[in-house]
Protein backbone atom coordinates (compact mmCIF):
# COMPACT_ATOMS: atom_id res chain seq x y z
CA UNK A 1 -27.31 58.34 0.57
CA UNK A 2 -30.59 56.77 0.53
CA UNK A 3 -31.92 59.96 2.48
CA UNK A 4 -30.84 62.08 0.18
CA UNK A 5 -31.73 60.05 -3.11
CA UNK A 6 -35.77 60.76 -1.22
CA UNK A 7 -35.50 64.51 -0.93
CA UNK A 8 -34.29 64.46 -3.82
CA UNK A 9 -36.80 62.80 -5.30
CA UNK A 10 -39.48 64.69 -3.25
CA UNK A 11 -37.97 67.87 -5.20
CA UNK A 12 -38.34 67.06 -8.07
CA UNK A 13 -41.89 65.45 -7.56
CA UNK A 14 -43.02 68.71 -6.04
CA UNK A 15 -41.01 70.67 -8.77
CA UNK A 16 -42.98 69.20 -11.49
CA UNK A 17 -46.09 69.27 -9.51
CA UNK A 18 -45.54 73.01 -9.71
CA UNK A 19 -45.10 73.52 -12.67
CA UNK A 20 -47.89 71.47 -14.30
CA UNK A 21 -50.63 73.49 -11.72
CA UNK A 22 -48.79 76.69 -12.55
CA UNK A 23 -49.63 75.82 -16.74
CA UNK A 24 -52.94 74.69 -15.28
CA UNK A 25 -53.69 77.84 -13.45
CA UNK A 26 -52.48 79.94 -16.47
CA UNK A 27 -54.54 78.64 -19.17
CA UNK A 28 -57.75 79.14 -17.20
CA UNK A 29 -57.07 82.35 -16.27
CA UNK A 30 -55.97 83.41 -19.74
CA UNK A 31 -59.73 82.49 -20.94
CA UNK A 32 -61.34 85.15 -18.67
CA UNK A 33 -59.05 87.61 -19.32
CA UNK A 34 -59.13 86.97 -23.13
CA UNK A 35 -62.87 87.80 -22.46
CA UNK A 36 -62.37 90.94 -20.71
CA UNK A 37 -59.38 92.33 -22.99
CA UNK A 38 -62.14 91.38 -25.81
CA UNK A 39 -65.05 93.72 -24.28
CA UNK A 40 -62.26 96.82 -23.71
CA UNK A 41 -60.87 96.85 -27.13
CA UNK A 42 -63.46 99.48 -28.27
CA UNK A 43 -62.52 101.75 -25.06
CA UNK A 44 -60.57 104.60 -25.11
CA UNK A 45 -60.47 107.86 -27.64
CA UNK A 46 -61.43 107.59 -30.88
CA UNK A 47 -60.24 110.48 -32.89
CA UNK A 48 -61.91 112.74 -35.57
CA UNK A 49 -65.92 111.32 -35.52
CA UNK A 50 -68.21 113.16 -37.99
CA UNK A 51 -71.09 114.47 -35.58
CA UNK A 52 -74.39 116.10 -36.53
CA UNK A 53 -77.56 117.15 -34.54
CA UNK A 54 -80.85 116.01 -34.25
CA UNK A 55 -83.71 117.38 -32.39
CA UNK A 56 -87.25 116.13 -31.04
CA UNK A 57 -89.53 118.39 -33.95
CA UNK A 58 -87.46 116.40 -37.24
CA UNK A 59 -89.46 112.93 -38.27
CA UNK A 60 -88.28 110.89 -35.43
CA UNK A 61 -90.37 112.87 -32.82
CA UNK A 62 -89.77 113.13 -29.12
CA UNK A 63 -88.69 109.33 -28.65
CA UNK A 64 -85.52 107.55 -29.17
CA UNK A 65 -85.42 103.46 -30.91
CA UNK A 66 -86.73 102.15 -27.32
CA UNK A 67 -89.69 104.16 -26.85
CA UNK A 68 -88.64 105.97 -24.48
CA UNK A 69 -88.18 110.10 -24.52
CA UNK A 70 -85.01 111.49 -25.44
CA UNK A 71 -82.37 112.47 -22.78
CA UNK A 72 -81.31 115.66 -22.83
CA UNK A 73 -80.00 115.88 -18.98
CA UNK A 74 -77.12 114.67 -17.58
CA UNK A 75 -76.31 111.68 -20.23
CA UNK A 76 -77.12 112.79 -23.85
CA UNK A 77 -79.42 110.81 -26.42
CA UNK A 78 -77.10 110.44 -29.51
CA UNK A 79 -77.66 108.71 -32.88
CA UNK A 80 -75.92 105.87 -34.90
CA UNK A 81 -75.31 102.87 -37.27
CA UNK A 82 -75.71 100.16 -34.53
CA UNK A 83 -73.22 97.91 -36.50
CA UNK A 84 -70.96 100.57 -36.26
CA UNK A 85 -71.49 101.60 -32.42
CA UNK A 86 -74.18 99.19 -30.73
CA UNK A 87 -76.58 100.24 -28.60
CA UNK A 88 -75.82 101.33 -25.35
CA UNK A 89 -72.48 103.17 -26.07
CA UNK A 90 -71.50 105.35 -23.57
CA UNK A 91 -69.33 107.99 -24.87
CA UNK A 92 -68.29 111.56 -24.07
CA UNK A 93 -67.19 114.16 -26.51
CA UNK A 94 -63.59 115.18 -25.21
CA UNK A 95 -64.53 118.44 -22.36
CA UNK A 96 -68.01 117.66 -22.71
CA UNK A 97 -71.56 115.80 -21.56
CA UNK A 98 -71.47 112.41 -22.04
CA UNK A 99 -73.87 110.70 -24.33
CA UNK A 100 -75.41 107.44 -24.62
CA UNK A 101 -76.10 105.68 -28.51
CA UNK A 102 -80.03 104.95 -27.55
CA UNK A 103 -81.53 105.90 -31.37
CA UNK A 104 -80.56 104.92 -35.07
CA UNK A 105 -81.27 107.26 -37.93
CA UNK A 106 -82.02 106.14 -41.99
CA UNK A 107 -78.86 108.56 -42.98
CA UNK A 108 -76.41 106.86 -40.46
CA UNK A 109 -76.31 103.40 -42.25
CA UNK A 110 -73.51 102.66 -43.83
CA UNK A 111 -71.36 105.69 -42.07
CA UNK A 112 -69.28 106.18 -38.52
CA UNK A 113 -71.36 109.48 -38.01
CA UNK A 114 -73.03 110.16 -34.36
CA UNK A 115 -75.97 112.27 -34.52
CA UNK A 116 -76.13 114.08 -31.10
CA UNK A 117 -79.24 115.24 -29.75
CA UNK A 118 -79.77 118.69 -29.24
CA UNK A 119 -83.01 120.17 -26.68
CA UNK A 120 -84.09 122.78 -29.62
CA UNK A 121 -83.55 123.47 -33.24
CA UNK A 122 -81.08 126.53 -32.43
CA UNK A 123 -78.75 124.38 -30.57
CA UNK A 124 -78.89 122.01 -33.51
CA UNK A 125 -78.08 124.21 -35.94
CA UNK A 126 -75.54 125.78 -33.88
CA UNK A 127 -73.93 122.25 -33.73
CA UNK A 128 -74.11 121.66 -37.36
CA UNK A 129 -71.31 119.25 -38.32
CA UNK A 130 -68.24 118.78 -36.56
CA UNK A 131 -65.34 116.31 -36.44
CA UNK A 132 -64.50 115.74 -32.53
CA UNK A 133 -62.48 113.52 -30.21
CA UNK A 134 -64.79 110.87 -28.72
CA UNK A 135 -63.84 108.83 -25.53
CA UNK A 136 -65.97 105.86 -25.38
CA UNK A 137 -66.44 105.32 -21.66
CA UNK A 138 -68.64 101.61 -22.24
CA UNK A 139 -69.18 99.69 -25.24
CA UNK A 140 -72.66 98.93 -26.10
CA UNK A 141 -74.25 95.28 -26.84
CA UNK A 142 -74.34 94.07 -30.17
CA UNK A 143 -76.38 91.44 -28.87
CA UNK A 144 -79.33 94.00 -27.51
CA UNK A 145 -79.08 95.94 -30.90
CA UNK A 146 -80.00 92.56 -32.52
CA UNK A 147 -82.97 92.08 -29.98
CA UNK A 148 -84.29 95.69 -30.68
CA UNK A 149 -84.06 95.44 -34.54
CA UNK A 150 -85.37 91.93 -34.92
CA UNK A 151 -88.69 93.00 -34.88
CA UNK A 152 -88.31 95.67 -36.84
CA UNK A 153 -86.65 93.82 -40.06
CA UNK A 154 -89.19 94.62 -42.24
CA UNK A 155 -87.87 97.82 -42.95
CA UNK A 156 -84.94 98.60 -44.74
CA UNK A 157 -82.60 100.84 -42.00
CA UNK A 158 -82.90 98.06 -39.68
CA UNK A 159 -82.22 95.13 -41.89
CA UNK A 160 -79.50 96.64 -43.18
CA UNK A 161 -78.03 97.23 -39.44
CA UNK A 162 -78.68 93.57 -38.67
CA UNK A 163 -76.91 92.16 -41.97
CA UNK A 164 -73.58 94.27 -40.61
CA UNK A 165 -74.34 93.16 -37.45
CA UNK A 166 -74.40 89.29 -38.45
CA UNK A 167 -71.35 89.65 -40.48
CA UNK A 168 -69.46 91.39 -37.96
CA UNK A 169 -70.56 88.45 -35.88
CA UNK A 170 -69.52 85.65 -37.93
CA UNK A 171 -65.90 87.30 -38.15
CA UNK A 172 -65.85 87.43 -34.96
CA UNK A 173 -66.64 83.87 -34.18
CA UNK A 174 -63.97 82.83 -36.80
CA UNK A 175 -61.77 84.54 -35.75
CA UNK A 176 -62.01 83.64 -32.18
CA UNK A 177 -62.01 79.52 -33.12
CA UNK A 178 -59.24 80.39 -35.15
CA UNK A 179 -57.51 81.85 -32.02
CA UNK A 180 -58.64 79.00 -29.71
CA UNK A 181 -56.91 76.24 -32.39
CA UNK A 182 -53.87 78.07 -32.16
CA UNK A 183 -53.80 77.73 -28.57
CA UNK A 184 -54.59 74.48 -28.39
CA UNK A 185 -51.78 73.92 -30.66
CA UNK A 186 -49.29 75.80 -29.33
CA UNK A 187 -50.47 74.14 -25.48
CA UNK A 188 -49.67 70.68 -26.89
CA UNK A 189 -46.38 71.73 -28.81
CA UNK A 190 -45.11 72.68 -25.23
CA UNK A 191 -46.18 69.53 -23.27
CA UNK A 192 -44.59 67.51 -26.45
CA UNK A 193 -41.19 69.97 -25.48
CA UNK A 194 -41.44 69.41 -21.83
């Protein structure tokens, strides 16, 4: 009796053992993949964009917000409120290039339109506007659109893109301690059940 009374015991030791690494285990892995479910919420198609064309001869000349020239080979220059889609975006227009959001324009502020860059005027105006299916294939940083604009919040377009940006941030972070309160809640609710 005494034999069994141990194994018993042992059981139920290594039962609860179990189960306590298993919550363990859980909770830190949740935190990682919260992170990564987080930075793929933008992916996937994004239906009926407003698009327009720009080209190197309007006022912004040959180079994008970076300095650097615009792309017109294999990944597209494109065009767009940062707060809106951040620099860096990697998108492609649904049986098309793909394009990558490496410029801002004064007229995009405020709006969800991409302006796509175009080699030459005719293929710009043969663009004109058009509502398409976008597939965003990497979400740009918020963070790097802040670092690029910073310097540049003297002017208007670019304030304006960092005061959505900040907001959007602030949300964010409220949202997410918000989350992480109701987690730690509902973790201590079930150890007070077990």
């Amino acid at each position: 009796m005494l034999q069994v009374s141990k194994s018993l015991n042992l059981t139920i030791v290594l039962a609860v053992s179990c189960i306590l690494v298993g919550c363990a285990a859980q909770s830190v892995a949740q935190k990682p993949l919260a992170a990564v479910e987080a930075a793929n919420s933008h992916l996937g198609r994004v239906s009926n964009v407003r698009t327009t064309a720009y080209t190197r001869i309007e006022k912004g000349g040959r180079r994008n917000a970076l300095g650097k020239y615009l792309s017109g080979h294999h990944v597209m220059s494109a065009a767009s409120n940062w707060s809106r889609f951040p620099l860096g975006t990697r998108f492609r227009i649904v049986d098309m290039k793909e394009f990558i959001i490496d410029d801002y324009g004064t007229a995009l502020i405020g709006t969800s339109t991409i302006d796509l860059y175009k080699p030459t005027k005719l293929e710009m105006k043969r663009w004109g506007v058009r509502n398409v299916d976008i597939d965003i294939l990497q979400w740009g940083s918020e963070k790097r659109s802040l670092k690029v604009l910073g310097p540049r919040a003297k002017h208007q377009t670019p304030r304006r893109m960092i005061a959505a940006l900040q907001k959007r941030n602030v949300v964010r972070a409220s949202k997410v301690a918000s989350s992480s309160k109701q987690a730690a809640a509902r973790t201590s609710s079930s150890r007070t059940l077990d």
